[in-house]
Protein backbone atom coordinates (compact mmCIF):
# COMPACT_ATOMS: atom_id res chain seq x y z
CA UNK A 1 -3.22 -20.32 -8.80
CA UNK A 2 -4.37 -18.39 -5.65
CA UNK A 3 -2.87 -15.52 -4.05
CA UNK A 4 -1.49 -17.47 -1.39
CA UNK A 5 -0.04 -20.33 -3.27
CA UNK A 6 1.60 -17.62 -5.29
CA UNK A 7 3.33 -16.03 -1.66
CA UNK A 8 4.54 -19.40 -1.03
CA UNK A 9 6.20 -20.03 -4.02
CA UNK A 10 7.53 -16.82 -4.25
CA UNK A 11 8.60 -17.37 -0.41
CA UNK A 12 11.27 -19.91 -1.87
CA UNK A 13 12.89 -17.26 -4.70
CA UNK A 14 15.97 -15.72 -3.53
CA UNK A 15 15.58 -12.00 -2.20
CA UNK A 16 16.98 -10.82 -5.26
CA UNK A 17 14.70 -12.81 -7.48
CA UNK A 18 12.05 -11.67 -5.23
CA UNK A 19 12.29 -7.66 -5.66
CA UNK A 20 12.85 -8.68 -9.41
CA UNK A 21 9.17 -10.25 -9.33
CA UNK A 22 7.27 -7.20 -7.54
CA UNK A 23 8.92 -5.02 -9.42
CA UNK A 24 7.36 -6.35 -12.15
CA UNK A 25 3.87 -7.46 -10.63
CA UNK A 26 4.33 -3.56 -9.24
CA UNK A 27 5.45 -2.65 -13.50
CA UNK A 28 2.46 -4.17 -14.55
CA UNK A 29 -0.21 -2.50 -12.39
CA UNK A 30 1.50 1.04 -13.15
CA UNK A 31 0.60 0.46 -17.04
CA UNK A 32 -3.29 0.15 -16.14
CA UNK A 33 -4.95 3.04 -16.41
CA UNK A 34 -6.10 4.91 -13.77
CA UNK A 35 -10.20 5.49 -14.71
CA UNK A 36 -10.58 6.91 -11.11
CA UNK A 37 -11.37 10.39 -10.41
CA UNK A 38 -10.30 11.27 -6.48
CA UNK A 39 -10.81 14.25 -5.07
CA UNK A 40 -8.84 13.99 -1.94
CA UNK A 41 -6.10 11.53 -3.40
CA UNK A 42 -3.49 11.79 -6.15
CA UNK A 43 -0.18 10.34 -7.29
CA UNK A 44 3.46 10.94 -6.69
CA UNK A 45 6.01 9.94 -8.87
CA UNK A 46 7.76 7.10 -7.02
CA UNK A 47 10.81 4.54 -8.29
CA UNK A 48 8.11 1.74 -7.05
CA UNK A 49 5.56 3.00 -5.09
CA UNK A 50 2.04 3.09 -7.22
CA UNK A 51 -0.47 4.03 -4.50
CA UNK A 52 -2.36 7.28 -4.13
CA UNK A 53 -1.65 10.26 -1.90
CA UNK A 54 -3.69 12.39 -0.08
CA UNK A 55 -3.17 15.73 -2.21
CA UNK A 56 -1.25 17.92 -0.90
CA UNK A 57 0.41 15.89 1.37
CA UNK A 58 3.60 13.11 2.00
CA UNK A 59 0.53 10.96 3.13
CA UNK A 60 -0.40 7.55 2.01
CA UNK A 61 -3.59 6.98 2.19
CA UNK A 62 -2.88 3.19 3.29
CA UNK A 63 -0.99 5.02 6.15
CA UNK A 64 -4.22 6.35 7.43
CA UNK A 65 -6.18 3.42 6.78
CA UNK A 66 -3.89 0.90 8.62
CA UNK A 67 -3.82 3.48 11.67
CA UNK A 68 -7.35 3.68 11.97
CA UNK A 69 -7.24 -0.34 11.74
CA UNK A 70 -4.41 -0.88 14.23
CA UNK A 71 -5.99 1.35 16.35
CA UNK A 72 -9.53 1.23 16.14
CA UNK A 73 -10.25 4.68 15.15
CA UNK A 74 -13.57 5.35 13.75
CA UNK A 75 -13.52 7.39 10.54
CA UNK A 76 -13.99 10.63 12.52
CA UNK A 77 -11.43 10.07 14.54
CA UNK A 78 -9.44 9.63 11.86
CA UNK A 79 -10.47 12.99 10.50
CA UNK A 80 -9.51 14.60 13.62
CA UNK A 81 -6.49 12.80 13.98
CA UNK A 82 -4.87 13.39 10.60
CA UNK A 83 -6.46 17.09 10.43
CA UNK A 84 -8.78 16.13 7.18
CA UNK A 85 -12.07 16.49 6.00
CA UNK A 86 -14.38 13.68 6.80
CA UNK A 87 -15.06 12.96 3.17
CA UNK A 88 -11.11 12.74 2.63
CA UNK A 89 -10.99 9.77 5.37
CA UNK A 90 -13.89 8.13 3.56
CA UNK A 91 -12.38 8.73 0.36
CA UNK A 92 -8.85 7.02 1.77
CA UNK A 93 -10.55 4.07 3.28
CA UNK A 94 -12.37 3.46 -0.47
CA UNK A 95 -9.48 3.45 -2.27
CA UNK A 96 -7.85 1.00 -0.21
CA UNK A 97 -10.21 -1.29 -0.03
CA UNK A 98 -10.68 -1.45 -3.59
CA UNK A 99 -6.78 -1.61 -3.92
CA UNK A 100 -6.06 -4.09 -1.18
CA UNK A 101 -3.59 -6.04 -3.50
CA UNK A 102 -1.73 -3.29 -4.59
CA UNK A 103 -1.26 -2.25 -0.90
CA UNK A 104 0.37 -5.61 -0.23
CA UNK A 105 2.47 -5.87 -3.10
CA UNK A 106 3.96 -2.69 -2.28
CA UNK A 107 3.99 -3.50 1.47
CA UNK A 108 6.00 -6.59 0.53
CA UNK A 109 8.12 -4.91 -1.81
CA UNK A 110 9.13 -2.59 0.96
CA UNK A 111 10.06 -5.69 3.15
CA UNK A 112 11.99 -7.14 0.81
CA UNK A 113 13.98 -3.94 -0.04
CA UNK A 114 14.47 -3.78 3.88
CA UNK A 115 15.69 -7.23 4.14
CA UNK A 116 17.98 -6.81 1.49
CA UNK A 117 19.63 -4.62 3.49
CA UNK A 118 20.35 -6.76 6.32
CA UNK A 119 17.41 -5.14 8.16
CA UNK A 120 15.26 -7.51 10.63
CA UNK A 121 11.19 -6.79 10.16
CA UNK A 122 8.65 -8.54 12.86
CA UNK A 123 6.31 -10.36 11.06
CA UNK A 124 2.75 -8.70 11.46
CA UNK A 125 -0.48 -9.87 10.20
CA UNK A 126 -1.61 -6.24 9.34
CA UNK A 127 -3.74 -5.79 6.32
C-alpha cells in the first residue's frame, strides 16, 4: 500500500481514531534507534513530537527548512536569518530531507490535535 492510499484511508477514520493511529505510526518511529550523530541538532523530550532540534534552541529544524522553502531563502540566507552557522543550516536541511515522513506524520498529527479542538486549519500543500 502506498503512502497516499494509506492518507486516504486514514482520511475516512474518525478524528479520534485518527490521533490514535499517528500516535502509534509516531510510537513506532520513537523505538528506532537513532544511529545519527548531529552536531548542530538534538532531541527534546516531547509527549509526540520525535524530530530533532537545533541544540540549544526551541527550534525545529523543519521550522527552518519549511521557511527557507516558503520563502525561497538560499541556505545563507537562512544562516543569516536564523543567526546560525552555515554548516548548522546545511545540517537542518539534511536531516529533513532524510526524515521527510516523519516531518509529515508529525505535521499531521499536529492538525489533527488542532482539529480536535474545534480549530479550522487552511489546507496547504507545504512539504
Amino acid at each position: 500500500m502506498s503512502l497516499q492510499q494509506l492518507k486516504e484511508k486514514a482520511c475516512q477514520l474518525s478524528v479520534s481514531d485518527r490521533l490514535a493511529l499517528l500516535s502509534a505510526i509516531v510510537q513506532s518511529l520513537q523505538n528506532t534507534p537513532e544511529i545519527e550523530n548531529w552536531q548542530y541538532l538534538t532531541a527534546r523530550p516531547h509527549a509526540w513530537r520525535k524530530q530533532l532540534y537545533i541544540k540549544g534552541r526551541k527550534l525545529l529544524a523543519s521550522t527552518i527548512w519549511r521557511d527557507m522553502t516558503a520563502n525561497g531563502m538560499s541556505p545563507e540566507q537562512a544562516a543569516e536569518n536564523w543567526d546560525l552557522p552555515l554548516s548548522a543550516i546545511y545540517e537542518a536541511i539534511n536531516y529533513c530531507q532524510s526524515h521527510q515522513e516523519l516531518i509529515k506524520l508529525e505535521a499531521d498529527e499536529e492538525r489533527y490535535r488542532l482539529e480536535a479542538k474545534g480549530v479550522q486549519i487552511e489546507s496547504t500543500n507545504a512539504a
